[in-house]
N, C-alpha and C. Protein backbone atom coordinates (compact mmCIF):
# COMPACT_ATOMS: atom_id res chain seq x y z
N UNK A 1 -6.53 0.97 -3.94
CA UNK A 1 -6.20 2.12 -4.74
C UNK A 1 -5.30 1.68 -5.89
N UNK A 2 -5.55 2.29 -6.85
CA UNK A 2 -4.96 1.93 -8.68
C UNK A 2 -3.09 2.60 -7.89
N UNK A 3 -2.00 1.68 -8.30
CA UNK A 3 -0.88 2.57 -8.31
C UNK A 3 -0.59 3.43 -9.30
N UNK A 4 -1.35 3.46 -10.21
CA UNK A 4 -0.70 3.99 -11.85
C UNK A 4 -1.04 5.10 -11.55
N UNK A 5 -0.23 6.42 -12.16
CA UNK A 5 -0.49 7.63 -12.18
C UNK A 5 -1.03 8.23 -11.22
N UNK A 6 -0.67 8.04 -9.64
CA UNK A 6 -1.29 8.85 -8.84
C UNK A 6 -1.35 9.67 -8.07
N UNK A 7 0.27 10.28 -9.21
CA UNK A 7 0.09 11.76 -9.18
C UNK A 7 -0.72 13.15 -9.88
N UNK A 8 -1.81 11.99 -10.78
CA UNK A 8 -2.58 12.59 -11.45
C UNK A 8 -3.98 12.62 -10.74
N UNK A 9 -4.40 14.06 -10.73
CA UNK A 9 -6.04 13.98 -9.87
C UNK A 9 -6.92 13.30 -10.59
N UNK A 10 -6.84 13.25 -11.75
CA UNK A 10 -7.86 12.61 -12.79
C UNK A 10 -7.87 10.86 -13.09
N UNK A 11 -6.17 10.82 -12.45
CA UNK A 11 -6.71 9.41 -12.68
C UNK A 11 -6.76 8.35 -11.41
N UNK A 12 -7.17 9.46 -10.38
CA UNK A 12 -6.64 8.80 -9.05
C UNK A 12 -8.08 8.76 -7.99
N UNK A 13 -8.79 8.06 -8.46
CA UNK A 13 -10.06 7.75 -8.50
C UNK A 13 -10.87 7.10 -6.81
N UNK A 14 -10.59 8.00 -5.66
CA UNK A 14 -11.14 7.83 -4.74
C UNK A 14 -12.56 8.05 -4.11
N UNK A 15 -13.43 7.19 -4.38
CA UNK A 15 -14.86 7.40 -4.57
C UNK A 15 -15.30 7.42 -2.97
N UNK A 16 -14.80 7.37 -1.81
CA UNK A 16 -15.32 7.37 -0.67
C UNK A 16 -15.94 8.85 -0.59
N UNK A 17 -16.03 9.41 -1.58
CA UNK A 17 -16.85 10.83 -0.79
C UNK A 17 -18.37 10.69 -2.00
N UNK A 18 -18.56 9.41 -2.44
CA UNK A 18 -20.23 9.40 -2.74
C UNK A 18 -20.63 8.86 -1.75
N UNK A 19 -22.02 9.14 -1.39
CA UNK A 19 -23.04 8.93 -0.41
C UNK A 19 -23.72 7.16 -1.24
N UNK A 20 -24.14 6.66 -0.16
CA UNK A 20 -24.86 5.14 -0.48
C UNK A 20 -25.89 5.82 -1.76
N UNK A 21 -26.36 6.84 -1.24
CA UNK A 21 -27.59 7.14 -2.42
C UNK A 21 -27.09 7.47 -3.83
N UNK A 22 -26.06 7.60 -4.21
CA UNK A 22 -25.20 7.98 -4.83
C UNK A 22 -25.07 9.52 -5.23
N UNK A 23 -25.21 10.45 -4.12
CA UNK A 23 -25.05 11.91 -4.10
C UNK A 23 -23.51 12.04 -3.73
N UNK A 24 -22.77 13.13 -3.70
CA UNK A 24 -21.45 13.88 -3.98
C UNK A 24 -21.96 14.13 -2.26
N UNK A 25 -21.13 13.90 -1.48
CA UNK A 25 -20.87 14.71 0.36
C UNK A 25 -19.59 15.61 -0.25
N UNK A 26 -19.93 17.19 0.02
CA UNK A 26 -18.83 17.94 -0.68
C UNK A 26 -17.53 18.02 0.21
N UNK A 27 -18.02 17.88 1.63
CA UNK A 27 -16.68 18.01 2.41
C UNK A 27 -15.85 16.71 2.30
N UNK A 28 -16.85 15.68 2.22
CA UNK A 28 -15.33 14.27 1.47
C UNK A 28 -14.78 15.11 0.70
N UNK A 29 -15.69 15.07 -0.50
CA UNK A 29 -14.57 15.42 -1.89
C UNK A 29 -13.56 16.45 -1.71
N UNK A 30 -14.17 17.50 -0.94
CA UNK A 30 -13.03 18.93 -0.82
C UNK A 30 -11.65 18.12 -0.02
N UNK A 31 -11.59 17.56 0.66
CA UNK A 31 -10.81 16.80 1.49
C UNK A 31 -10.10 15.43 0.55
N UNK A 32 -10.86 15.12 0.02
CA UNK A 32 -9.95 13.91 -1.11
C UNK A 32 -9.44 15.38 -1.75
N UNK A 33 -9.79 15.46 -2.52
CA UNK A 33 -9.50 16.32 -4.06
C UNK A 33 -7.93 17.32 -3.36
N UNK A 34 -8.37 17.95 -1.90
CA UNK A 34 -6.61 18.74 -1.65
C UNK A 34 -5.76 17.93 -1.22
N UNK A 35 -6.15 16.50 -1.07
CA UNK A 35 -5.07 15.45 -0.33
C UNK A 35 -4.34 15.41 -1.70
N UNK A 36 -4.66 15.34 -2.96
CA UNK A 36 -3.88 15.12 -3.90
C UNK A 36 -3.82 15.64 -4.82
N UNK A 37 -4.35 17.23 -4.40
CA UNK A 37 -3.94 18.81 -5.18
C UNK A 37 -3.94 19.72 -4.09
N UNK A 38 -2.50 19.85 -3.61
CA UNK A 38 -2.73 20.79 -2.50
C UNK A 38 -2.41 22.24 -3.11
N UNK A 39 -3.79 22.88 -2.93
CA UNK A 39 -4.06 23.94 -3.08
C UNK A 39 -4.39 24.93 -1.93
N UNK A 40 -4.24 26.24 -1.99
CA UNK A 40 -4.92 27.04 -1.17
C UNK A 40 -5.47 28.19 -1.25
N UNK A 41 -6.65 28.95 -0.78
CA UNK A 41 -7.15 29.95 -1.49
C UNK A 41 -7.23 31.20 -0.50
N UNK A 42 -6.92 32.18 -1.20
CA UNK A 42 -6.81 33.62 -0.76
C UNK A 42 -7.12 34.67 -1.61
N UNK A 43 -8.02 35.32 -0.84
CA UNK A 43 -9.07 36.01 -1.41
C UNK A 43 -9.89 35.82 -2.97
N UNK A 44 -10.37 34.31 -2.65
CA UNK A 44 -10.97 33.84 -3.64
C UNK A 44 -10.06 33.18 -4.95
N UNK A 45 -9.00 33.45 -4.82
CA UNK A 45 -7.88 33.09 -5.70
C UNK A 45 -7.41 31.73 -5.62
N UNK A 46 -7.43 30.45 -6.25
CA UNK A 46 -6.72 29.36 -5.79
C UNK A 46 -4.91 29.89 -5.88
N UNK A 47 -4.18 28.67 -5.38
CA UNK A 47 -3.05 28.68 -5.61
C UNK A 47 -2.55 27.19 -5.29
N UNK A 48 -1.68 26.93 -6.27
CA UNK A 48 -0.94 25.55 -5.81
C UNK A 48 0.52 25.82 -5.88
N UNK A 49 0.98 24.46 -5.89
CA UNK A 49 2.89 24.53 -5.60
C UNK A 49 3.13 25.42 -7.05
N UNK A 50 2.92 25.71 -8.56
CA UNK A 50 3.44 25.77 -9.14
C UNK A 50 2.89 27.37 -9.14
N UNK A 51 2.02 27.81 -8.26
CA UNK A 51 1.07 29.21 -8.13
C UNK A 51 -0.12 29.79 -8.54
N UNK A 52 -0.60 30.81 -9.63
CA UNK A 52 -2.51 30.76 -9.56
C UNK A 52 -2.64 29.22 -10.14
N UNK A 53 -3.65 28.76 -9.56
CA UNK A 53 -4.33 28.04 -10.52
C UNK A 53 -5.80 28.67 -11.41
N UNK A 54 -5.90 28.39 -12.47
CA UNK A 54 -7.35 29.60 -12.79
C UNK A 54 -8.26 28.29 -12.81
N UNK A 55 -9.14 28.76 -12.62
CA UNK A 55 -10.71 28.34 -11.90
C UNK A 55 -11.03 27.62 -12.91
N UNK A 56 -10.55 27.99 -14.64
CA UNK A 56 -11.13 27.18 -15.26
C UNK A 56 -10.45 25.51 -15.78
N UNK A 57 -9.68 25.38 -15.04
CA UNK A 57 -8.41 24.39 -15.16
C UNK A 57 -9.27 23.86 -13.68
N UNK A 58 -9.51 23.87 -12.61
CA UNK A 58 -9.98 23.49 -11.17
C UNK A 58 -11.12 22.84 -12.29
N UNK A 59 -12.22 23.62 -12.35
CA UNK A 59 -13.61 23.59 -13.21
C UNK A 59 -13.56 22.17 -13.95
N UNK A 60 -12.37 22.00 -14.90
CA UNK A 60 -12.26 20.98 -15.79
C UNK A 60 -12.03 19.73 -14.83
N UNK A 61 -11.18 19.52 -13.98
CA UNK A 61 -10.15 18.61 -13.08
C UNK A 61 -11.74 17.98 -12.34
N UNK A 62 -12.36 19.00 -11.81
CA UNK A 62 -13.32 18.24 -11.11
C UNK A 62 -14.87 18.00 -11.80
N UNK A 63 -15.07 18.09 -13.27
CA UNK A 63 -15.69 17.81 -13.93
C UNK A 63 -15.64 16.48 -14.16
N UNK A 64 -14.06 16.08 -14.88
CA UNK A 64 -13.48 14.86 -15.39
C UNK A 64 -13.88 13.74 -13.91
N UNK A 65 -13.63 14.22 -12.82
CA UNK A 65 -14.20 13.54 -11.13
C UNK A 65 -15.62 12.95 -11.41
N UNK A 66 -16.40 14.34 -11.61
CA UNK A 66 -18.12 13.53 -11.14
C UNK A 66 -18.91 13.09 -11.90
N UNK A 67 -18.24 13.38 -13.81
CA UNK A 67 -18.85 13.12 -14.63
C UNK A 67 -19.18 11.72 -15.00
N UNK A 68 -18.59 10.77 -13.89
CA UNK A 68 -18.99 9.41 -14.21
C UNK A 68 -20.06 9.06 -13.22
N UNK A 69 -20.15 10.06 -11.89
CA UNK A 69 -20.71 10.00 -11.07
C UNK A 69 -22.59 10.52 -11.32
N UNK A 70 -22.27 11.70 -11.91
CA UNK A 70 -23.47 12.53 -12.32
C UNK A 70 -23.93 12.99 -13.49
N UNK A 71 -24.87 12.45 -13.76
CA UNK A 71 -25.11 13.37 -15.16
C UNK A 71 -26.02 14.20 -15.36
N UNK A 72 -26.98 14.56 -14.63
CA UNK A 72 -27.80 16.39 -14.55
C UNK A 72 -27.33 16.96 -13.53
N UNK A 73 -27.23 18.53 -13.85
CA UNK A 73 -26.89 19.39 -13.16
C UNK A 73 -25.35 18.94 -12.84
N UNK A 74 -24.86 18.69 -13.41
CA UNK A 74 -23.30 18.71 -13.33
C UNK A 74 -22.23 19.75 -13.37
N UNK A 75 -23.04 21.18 -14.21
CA UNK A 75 -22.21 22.27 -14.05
C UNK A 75 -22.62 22.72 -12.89
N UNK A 76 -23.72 22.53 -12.39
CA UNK A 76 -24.15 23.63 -11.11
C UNK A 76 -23.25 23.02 -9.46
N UNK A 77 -23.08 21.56 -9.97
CA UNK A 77 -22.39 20.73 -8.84
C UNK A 77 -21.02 21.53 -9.21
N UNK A 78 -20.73 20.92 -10.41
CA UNK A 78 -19.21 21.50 -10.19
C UNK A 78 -18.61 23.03 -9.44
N UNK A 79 -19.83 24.18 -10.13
CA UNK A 79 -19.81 25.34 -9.39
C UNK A 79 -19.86 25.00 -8.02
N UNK A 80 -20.76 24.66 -7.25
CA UNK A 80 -20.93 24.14 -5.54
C UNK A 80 -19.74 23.66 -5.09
N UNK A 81 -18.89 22.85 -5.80
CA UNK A 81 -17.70 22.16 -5.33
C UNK A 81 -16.49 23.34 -5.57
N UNK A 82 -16.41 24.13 -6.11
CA UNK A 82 -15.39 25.11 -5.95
C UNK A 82 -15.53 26.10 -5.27
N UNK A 83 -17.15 26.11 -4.87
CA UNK A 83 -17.09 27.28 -3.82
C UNK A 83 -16.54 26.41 -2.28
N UNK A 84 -17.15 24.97 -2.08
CA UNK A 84 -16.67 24.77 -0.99
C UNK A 84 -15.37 24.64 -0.91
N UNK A 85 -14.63 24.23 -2.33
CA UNK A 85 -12.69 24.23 -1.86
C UNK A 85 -12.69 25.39 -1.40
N UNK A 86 -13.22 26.80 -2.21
CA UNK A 86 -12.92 27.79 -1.65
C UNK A 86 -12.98 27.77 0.21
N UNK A 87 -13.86 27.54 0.90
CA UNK A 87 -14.02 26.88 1.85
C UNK A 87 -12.93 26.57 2.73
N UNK A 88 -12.81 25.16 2.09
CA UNK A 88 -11.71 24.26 2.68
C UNK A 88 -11.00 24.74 2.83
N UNK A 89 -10.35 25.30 1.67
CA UNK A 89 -8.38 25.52 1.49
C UNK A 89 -8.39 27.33 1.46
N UNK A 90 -9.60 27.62 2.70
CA UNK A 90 -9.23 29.20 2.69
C UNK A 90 -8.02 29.75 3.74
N UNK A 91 -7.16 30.71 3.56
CA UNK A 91 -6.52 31.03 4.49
C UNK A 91 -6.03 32.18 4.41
N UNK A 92 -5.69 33.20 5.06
CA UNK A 92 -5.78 34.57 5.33
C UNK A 92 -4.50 34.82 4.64
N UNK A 93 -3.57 34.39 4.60
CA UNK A 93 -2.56 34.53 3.50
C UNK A 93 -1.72 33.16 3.49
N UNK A 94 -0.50 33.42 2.30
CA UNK A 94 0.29 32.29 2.05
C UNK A 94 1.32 32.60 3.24
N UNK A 95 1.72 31.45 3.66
CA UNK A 95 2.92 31.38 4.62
C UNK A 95 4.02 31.79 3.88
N UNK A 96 4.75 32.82 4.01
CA UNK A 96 6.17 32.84 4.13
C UNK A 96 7.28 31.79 4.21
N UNK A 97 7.97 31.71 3.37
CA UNK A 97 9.27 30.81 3.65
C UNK A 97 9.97 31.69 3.02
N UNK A 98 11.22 32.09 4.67
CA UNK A 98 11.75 33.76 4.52
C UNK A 98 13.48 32.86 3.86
N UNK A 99 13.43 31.16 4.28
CA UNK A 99 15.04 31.13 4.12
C UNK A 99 14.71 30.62 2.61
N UNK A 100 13.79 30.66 1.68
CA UNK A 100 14.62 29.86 0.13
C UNK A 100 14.30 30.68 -0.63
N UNK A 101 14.23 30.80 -1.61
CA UNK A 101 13.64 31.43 -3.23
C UNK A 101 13.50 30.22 -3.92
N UNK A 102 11.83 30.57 -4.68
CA UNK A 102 11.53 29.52 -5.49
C UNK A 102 11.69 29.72 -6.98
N UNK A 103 12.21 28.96 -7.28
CA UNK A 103 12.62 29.08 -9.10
C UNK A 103 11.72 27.92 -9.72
N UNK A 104 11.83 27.83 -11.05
CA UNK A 104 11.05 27.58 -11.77
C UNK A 104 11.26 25.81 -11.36
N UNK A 105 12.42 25.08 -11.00
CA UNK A 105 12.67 23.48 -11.12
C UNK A 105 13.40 23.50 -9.60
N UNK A 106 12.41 24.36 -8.89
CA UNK A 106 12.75 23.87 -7.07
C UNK A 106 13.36 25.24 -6.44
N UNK A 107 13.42 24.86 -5.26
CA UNK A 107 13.90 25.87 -4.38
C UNK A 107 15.27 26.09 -4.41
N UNK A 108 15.76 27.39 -3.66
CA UNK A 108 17.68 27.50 -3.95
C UNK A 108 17.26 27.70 -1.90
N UNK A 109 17.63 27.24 -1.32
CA UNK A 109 17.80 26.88 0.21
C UNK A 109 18.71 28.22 0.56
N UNK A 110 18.46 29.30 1.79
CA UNK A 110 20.27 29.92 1.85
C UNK A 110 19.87 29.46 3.26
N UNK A 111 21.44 29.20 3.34
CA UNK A 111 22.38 28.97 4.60
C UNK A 111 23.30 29.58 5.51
N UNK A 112 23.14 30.93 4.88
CA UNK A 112 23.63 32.06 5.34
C UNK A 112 23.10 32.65 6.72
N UNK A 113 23.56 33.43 7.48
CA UNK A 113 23.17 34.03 8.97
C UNK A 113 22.96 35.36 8.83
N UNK A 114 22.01 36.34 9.00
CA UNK A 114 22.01 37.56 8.96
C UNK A 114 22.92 38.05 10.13
């Protein structure tokens, strides 16, 4: 694995989810792609640490992914691959975290006792 930038999805280039034939297996990719954008989706909505993500920012991120991989039908893949994150990273709601408040550059922790 490249060390440079790999906190960037785009440049963090883990190809174990092409097939020998060189087809896209979507549950690799859904599974690479949230190991190093953890996202999660509720009621069709993504969300990450910083909150919505819009679909057309996802759309681009995993374009820049297969476009070296594929070149016909690349929008219809890309569509297929966001329905299965939808998939993956579905969950009936966001967890609660009742002790912090999140601000814009991190959490404020309380330590207080009701």
């Amino acid at each position: 694995m490249n060390s440079e930038n790999v906190d960037d999805p785009i440049t963090l280039r883990d190809y174990s989810w092409i097939t020998e034939d060189g087809k896209i297996d979507e549950v690799s990719f859904c599974k690479s792609f949230v190991a190093s954008n953890p996202i999660k989706c509720v009621n069709g909505i993504f969300y990450g640490m910083d909150g919505v993500v819009e679909i057309e920012n996802l759309r681009a991120d995993i374009y820049q992914l297969i476009c070296e991989v594929l070149t016909n039908g690349v929008a219809k893949k890309v569509d297929n691959l966001i329905e299965a994150l939808k998939l993956e990273t579905h969950t009936k709601e966001l967890p609660l975290e009742l002790d912090r408040i999140h601000v814009v550059n991190g959490s404020l922790l309380s330590e207080w006792e009701f």
